[in-house]
N, C-alpha and C. Protein backbone atom coordinates (compact mmCIF):
# COMPACT_ATOMS: atom_id res chain seq x y z
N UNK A 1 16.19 9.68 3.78
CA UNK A 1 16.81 9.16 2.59
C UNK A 1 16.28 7.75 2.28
N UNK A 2 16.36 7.07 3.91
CA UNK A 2 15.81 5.31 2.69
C UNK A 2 14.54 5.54 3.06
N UNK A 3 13.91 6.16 3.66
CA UNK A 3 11.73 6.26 3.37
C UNK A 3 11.75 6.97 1.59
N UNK A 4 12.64 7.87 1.63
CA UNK A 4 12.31 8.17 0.10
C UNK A 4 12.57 7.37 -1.09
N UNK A 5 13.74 6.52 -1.16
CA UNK A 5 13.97 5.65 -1.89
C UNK A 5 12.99 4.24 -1.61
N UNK A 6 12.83 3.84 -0.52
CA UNK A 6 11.33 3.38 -0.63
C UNK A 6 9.85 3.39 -1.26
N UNK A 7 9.90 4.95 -0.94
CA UNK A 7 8.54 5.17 -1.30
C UNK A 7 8.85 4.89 -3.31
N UNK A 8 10.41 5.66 -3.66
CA UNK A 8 10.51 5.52 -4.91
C UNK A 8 10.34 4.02 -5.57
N UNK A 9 10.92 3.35 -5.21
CA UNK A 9 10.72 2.06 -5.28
C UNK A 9 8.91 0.91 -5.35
N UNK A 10 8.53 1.34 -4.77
CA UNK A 10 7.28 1.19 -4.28
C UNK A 10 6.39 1.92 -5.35
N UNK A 11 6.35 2.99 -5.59
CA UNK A 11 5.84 4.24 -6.55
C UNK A 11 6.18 3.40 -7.89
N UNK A 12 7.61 2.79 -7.86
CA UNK A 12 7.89 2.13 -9.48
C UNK A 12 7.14 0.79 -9.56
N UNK A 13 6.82 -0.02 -8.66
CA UNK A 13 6.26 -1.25 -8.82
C UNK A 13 5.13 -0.62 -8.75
N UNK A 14 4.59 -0.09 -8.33
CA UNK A 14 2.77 0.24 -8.63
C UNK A 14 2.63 0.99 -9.81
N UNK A 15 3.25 1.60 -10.61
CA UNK A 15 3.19 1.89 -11.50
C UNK A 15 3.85 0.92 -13.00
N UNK A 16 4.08 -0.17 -12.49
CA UNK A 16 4.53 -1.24 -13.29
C UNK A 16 3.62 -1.90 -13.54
N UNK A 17 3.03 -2.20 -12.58
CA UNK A 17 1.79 -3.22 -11.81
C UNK A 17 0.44 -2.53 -13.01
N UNK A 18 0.49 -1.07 -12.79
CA UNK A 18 -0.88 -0.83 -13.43
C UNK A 18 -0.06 -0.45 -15.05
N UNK A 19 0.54 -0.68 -15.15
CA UNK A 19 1.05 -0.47 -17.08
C UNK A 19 0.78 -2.09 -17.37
N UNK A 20 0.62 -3.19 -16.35
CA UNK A 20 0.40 -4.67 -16.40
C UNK A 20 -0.98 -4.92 -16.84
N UNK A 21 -1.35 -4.03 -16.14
CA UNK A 21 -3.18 -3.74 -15.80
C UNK A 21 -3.51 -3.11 -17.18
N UNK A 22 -3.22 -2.16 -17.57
CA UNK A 22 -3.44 -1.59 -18.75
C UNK A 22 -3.51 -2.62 -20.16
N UNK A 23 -2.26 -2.63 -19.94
CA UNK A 23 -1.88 -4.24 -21.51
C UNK A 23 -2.91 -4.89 -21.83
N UNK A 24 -3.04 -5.45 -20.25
CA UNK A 24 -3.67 -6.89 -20.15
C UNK A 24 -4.78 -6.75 -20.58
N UNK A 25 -5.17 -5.65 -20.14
CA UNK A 25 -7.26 -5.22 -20.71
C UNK A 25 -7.35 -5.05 -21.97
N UNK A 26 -6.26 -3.66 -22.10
CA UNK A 26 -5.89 -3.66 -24.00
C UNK A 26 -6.22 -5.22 -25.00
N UNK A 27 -5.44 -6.00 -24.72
CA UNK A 27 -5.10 -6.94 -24.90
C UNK A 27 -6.29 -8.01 -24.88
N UNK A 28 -7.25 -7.95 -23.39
CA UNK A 28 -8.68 -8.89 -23.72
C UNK A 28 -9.41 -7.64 -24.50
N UNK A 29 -9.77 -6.73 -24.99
CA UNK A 29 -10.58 -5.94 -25.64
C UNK A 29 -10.30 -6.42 -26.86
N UNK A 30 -9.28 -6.21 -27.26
CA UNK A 30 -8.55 -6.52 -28.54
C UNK A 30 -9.02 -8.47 -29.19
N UNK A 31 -8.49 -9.29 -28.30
CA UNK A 31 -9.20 -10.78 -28.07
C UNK A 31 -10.63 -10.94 -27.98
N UNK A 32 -11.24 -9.89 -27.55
CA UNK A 32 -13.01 -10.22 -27.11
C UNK A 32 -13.28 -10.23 -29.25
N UNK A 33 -12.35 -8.91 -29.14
CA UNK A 33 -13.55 -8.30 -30.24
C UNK A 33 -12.87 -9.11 -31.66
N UNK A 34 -11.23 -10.25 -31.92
CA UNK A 34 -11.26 -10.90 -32.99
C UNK A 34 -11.90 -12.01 -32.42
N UNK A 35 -12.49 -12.22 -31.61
CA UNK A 35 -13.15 -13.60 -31.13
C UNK A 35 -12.24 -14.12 -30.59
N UNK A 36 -10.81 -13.98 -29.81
CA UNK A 36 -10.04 -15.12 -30.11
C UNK A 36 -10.30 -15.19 -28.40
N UNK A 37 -10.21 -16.54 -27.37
CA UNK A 37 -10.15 -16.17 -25.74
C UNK A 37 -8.65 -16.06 -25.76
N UNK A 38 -8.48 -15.33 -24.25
CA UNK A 38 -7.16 -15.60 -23.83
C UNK A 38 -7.68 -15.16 -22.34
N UNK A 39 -7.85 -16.30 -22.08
CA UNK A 39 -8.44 -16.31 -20.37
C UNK A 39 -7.30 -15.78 -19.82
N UNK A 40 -6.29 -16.21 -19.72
CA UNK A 40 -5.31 -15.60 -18.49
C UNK A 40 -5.12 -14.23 -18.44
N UNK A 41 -5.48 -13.39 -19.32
CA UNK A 41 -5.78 -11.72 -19.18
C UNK A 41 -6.24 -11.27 -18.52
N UNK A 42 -7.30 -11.95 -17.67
CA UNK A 42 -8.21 -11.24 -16.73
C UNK A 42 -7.85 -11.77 -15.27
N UNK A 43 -7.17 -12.45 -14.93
CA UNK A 43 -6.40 -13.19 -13.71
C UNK A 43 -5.32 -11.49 -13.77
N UNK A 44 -4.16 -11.78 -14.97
CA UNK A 44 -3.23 -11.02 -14.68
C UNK A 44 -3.47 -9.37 -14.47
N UNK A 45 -4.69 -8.95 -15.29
CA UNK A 45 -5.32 -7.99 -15.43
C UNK A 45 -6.11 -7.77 -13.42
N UNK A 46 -6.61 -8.75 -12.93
CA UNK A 46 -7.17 -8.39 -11.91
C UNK A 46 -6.13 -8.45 -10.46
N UNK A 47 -4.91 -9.34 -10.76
CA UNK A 47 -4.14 -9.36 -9.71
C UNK A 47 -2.69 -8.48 -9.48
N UNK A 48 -2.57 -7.85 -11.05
CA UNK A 48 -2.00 -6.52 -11.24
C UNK A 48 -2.24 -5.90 -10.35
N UNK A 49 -3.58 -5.25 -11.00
CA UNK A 49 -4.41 -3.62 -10.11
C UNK A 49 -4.58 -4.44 -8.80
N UNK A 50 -4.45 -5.35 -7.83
CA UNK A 50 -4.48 -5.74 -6.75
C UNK A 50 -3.32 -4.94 -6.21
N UNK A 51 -1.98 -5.61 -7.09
CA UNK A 51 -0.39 -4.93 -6.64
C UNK A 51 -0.58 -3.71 -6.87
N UNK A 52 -1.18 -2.95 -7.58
CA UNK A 52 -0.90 -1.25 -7.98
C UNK A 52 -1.56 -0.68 -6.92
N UNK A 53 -2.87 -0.87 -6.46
CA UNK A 53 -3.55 -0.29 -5.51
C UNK A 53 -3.14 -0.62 -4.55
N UNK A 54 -2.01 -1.71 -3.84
CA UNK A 54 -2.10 -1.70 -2.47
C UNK A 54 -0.44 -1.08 -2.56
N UNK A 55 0.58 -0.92 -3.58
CA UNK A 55 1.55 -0.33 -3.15
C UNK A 55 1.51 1.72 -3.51
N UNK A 56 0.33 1.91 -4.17
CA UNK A 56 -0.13 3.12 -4.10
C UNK A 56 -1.05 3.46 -3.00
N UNK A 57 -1.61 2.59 -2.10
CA UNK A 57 -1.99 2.94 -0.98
C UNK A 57 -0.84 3.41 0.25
N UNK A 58 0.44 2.33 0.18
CA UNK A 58 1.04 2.80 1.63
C UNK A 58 1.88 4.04 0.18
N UNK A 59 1.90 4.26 -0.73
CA UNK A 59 2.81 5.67 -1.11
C UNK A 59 1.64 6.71 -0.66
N UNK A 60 0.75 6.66 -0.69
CA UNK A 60 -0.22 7.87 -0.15
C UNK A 60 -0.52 8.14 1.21
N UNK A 61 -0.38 6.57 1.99
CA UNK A 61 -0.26 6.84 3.40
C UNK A 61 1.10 7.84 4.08
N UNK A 62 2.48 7.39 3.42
CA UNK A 62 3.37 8.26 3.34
C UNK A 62 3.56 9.97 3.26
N UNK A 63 2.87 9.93 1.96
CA UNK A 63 2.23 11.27 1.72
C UNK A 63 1.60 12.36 2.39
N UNK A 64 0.93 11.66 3.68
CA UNK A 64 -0.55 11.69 3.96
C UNK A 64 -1.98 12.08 3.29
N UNK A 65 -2.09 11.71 2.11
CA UNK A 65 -2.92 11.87 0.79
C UNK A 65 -3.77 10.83 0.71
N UNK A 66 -4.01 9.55 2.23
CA UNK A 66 -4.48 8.99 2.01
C UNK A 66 -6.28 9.77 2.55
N UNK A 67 -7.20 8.64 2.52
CA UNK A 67 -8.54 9.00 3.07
C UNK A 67 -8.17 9.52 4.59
N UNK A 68 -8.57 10.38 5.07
CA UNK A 68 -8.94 10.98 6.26
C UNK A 68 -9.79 11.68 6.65
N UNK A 69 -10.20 12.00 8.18
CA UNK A 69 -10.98 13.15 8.05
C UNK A 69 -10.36 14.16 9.29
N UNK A 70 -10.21 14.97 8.67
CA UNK A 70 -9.42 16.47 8.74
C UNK A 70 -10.10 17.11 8.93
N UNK A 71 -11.15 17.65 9.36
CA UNK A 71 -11.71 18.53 9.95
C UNK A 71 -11.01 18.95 11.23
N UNK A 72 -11.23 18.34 12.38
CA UNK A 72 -10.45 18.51 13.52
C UNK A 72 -8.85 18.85 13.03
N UNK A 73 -8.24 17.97 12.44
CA UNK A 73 -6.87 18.47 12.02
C UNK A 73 -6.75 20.14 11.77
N UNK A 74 -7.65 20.25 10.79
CA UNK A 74 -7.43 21.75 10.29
C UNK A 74 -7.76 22.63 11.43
N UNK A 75 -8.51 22.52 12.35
CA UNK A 75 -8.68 23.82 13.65
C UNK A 75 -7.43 23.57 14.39
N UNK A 76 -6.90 22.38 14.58
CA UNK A 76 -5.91 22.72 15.81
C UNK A 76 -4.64 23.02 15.47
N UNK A 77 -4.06 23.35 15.97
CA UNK A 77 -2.81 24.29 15.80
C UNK A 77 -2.01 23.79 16.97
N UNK A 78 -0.33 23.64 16.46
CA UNK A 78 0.81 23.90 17.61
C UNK A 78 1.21 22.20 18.44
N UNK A 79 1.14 22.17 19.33
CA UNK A 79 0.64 21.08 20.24
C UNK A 79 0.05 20.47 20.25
N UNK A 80 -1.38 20.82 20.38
CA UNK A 80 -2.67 19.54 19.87
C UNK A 80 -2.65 19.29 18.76
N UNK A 81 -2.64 19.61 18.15
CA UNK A 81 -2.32 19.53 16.29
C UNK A 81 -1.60 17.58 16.38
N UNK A 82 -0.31 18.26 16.95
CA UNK A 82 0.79 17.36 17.00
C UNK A 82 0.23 15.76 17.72
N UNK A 83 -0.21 16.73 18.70
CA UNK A 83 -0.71 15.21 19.39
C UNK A 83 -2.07 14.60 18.95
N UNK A 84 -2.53 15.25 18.26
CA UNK A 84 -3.37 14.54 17.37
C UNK A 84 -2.85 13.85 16.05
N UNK A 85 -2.49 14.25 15.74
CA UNK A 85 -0.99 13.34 14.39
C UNK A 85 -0.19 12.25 15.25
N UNK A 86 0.21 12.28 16.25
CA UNK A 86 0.36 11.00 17.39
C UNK A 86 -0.58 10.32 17.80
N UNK A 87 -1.84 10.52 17.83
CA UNK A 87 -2.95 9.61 18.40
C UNK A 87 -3.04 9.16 16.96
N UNK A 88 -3.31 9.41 15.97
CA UNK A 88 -3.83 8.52 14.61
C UNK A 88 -2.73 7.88 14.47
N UNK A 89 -1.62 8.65 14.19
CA UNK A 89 -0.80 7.62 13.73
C UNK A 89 -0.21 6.23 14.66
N UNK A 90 -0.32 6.09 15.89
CA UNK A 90 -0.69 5.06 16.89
C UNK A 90 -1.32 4.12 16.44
N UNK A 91 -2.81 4.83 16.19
CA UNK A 91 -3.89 3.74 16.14
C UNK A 91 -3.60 2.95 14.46
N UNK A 92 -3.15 3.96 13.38
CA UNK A 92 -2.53 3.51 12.32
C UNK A 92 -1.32 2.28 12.40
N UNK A 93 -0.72 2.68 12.84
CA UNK A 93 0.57 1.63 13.25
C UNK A 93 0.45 0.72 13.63
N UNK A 94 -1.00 0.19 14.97
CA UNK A 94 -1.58 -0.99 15.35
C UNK A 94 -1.70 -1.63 14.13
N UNK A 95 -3.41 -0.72 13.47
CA UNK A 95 -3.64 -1.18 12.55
C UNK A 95 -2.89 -2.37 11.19
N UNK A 96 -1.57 -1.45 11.22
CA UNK A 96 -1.31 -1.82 10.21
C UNK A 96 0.34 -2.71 10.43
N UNK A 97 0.71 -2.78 11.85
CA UNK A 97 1.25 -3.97 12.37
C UNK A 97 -0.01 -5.29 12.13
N UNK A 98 -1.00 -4.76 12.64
CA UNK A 98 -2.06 -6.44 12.64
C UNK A 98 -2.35 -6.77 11.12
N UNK A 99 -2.16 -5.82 10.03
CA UNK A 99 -2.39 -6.97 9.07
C UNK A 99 -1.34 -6.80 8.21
N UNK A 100 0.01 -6.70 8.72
CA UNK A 100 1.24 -7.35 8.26
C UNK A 100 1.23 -8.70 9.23
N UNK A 101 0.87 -8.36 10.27
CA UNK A 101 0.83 -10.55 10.70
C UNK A 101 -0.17 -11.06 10.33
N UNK A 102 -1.17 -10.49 10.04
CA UNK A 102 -2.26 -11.57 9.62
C UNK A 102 -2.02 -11.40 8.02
N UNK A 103 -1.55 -10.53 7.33
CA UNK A 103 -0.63 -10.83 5.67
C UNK A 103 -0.19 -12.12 5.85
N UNK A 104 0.72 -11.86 6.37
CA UNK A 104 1.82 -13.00 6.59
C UNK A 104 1.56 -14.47 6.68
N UNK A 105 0.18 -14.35 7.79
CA UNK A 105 -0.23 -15.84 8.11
C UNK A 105 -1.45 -16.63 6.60
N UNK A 106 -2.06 -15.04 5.81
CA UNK A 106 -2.56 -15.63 4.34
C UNK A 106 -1.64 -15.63 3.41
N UNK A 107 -0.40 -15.26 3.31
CA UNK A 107 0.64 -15.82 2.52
C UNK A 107 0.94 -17.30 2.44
N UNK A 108 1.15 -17.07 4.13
CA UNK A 108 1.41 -18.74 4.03
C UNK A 108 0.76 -19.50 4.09
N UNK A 109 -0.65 -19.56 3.99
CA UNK A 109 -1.95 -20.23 4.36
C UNK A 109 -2.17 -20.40 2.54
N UNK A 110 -1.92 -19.83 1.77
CA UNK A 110 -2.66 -19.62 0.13
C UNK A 110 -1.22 -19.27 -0.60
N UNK A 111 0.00 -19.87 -0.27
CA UNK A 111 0.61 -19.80 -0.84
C UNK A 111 1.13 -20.72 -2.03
N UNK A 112 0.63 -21.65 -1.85
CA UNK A 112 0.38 -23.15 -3.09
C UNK A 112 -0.54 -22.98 -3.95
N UNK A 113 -1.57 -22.29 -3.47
CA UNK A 113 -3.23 -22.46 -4.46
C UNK A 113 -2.50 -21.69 -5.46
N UNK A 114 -3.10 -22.08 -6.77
CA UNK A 114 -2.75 -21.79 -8.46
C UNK A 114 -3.92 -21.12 -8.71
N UNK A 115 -3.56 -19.96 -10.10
CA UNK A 115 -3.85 -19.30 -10.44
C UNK A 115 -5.49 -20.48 -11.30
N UNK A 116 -6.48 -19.87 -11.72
CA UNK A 116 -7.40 -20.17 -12.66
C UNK A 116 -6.85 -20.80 -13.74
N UNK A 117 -6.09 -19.73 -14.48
CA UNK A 117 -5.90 -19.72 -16.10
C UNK A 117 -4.46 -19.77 -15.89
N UNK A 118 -3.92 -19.48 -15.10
CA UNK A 118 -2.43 -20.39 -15.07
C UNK A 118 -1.61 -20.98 -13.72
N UNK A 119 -1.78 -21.86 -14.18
CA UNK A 119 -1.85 -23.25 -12.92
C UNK A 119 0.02 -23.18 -13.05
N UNK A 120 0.59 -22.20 -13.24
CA UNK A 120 2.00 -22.21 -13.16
C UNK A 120 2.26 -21.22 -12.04
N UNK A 121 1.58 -20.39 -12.03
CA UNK A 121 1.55 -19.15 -11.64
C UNK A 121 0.95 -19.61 -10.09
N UNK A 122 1.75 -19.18 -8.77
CA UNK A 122 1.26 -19.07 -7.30
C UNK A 122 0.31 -18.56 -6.91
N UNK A 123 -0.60 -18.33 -5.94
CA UNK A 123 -1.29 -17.00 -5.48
C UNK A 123 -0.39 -16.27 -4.33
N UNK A 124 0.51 -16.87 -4.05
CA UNK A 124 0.83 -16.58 -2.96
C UNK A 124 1.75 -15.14 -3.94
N UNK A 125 2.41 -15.18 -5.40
CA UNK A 125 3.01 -14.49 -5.45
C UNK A 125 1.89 -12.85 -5.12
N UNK A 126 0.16 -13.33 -5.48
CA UNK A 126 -0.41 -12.02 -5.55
C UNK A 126 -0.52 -11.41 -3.54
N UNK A 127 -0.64 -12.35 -3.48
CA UNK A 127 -1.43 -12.64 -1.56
C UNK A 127 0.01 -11.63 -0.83
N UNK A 128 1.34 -11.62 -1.36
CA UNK A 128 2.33 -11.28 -0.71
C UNK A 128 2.32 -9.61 -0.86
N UNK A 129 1.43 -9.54 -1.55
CA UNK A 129 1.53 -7.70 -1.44
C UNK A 129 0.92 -7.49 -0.40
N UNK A 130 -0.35 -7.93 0.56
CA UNK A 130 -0.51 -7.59 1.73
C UNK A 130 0.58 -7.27 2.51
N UNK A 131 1.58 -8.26 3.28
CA UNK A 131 2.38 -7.84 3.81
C UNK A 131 3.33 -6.94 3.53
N UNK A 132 3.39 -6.65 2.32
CA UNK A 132 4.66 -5.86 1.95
C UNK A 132 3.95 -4.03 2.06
N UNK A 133 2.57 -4.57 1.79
CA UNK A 133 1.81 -2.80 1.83
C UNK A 133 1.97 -2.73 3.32
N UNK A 134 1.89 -3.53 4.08
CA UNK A 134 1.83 -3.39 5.77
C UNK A 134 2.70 -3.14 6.25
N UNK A 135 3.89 -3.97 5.59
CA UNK A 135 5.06 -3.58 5.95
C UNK A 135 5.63 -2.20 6.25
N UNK A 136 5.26 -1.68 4.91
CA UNK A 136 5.74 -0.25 4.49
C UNK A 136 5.24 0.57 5.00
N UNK A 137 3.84 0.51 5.50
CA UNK A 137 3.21 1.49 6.01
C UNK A 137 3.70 1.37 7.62
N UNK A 138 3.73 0.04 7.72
CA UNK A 138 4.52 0.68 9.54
C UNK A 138 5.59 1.42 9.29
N UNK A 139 6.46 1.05 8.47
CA UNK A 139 8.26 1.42 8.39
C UNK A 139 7.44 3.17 8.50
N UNK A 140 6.44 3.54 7.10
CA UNK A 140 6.19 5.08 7.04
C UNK A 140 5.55 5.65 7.98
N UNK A 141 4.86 5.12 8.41
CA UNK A 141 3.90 5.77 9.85
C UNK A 141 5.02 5.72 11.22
N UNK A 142 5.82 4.77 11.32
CA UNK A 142 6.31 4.95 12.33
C UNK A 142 7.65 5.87 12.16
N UNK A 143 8.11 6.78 11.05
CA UNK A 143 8.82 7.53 10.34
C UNK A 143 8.25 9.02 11.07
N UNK A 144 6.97 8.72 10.42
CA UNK A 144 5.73 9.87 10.43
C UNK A 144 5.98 10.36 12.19
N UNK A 145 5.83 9.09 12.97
CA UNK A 145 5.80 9.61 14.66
C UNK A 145 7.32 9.85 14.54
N UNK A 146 8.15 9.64 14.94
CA UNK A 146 9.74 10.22 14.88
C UNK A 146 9.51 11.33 15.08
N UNK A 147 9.81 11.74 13.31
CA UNK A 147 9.93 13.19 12.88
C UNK A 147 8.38 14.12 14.13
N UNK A 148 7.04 13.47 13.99
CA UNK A 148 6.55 14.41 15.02
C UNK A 148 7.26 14.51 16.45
N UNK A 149 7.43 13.95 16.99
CA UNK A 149 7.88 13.85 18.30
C UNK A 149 9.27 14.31 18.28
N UNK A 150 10.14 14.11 17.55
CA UNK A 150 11.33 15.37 17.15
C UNK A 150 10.77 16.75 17.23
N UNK A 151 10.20 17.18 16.42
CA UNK A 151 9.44 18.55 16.11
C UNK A 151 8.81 19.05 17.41
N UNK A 152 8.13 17.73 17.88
CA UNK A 152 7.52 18.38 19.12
C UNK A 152 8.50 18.99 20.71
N UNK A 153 9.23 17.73 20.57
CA UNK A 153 10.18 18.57 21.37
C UNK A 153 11.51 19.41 21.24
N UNK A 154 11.31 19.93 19.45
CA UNK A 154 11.98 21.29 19.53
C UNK A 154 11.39 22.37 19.73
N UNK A 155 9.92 21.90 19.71
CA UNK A 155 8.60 23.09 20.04
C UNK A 155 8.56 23.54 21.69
N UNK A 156 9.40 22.41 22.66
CA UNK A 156 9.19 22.72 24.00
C UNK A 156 10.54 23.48 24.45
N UNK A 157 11.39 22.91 23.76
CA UNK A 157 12.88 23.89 24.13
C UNK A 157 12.63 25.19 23.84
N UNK A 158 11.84 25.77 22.83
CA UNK A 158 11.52 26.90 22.65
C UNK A 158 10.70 27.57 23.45
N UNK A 159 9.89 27.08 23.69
CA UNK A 159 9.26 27.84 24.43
C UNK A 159 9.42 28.02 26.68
């Protein structure tokens, strides 16, 4: 229940993020071509699709729809199967514990520096989607091992 309202949540800001992304380009196309500038379009336009792609990355890691390679996945069956969905998702979970702390430490390292075209605007507000994609993806990967390791040992009572 809360991985799904997560992922929903998450699914709505990345899809906010790129309707941001959309405008904003609309919007310099539209400016290129009456001549007029509006520099800050392409800041908001590029640090949008930053937020859309990294909170549509951990919704696909969730999924498991992200990049993989499945070959081996698809032959094994039962048990190894399983414990191969436990060995990645391990090495995933490292992974992606180490750059929710190292997120964390360029949050706070680039969290003062100002935008180009608007010197109002933080970086740190863009820099903070690292951790929050890291975040999520441990909370989902380590969801992901649970439920296997549940499964797996209703697979041993059975048999």
């Amino acid at each position: 229940m809360f991985i799904k309202l997560l992922e929903r949540i998450q699914l709505t800001i990345g899809i906010l993020f790129l309707l941001i992304f959309f405008v904003t380009t609309v919007i310099q196309v539209v400016n290129r071509y009456l001549g007029v500038t509006a520099m800050w379009t392409e800041d908001v336009a590029t640090y949008s699709f930053i937020w859309a792609v990294l909170m549509g990355a951990s919704v696909m890691l969730n999924k498991r729809e992200h990049f993989q390679f499945d070959i081996l996945l698809n032959k094994l069956k039962g048990k190894k199967r399983k414990s191969l969905y436990l060995f990645n998702d391990t090495i995933l979970l490292l992974f992606c514990g180490a750059l929710f702390y190292y997120g964390i430490i360029v949050v706070d390292s680039f969290w003062d520096f100002r935008w180009e075209s608007l010197p109002e605007m933080k970086m740190g507000y863009v820099w903070i989607s690292i951790p929050i994609m890291a975040g999520t993806m441990v909370i989902y990967t380590a969801a992901h091992m649970i439920r296997n390791l549940k499964s797996f040992n209703k697979e041993e009572a059975v048999e």
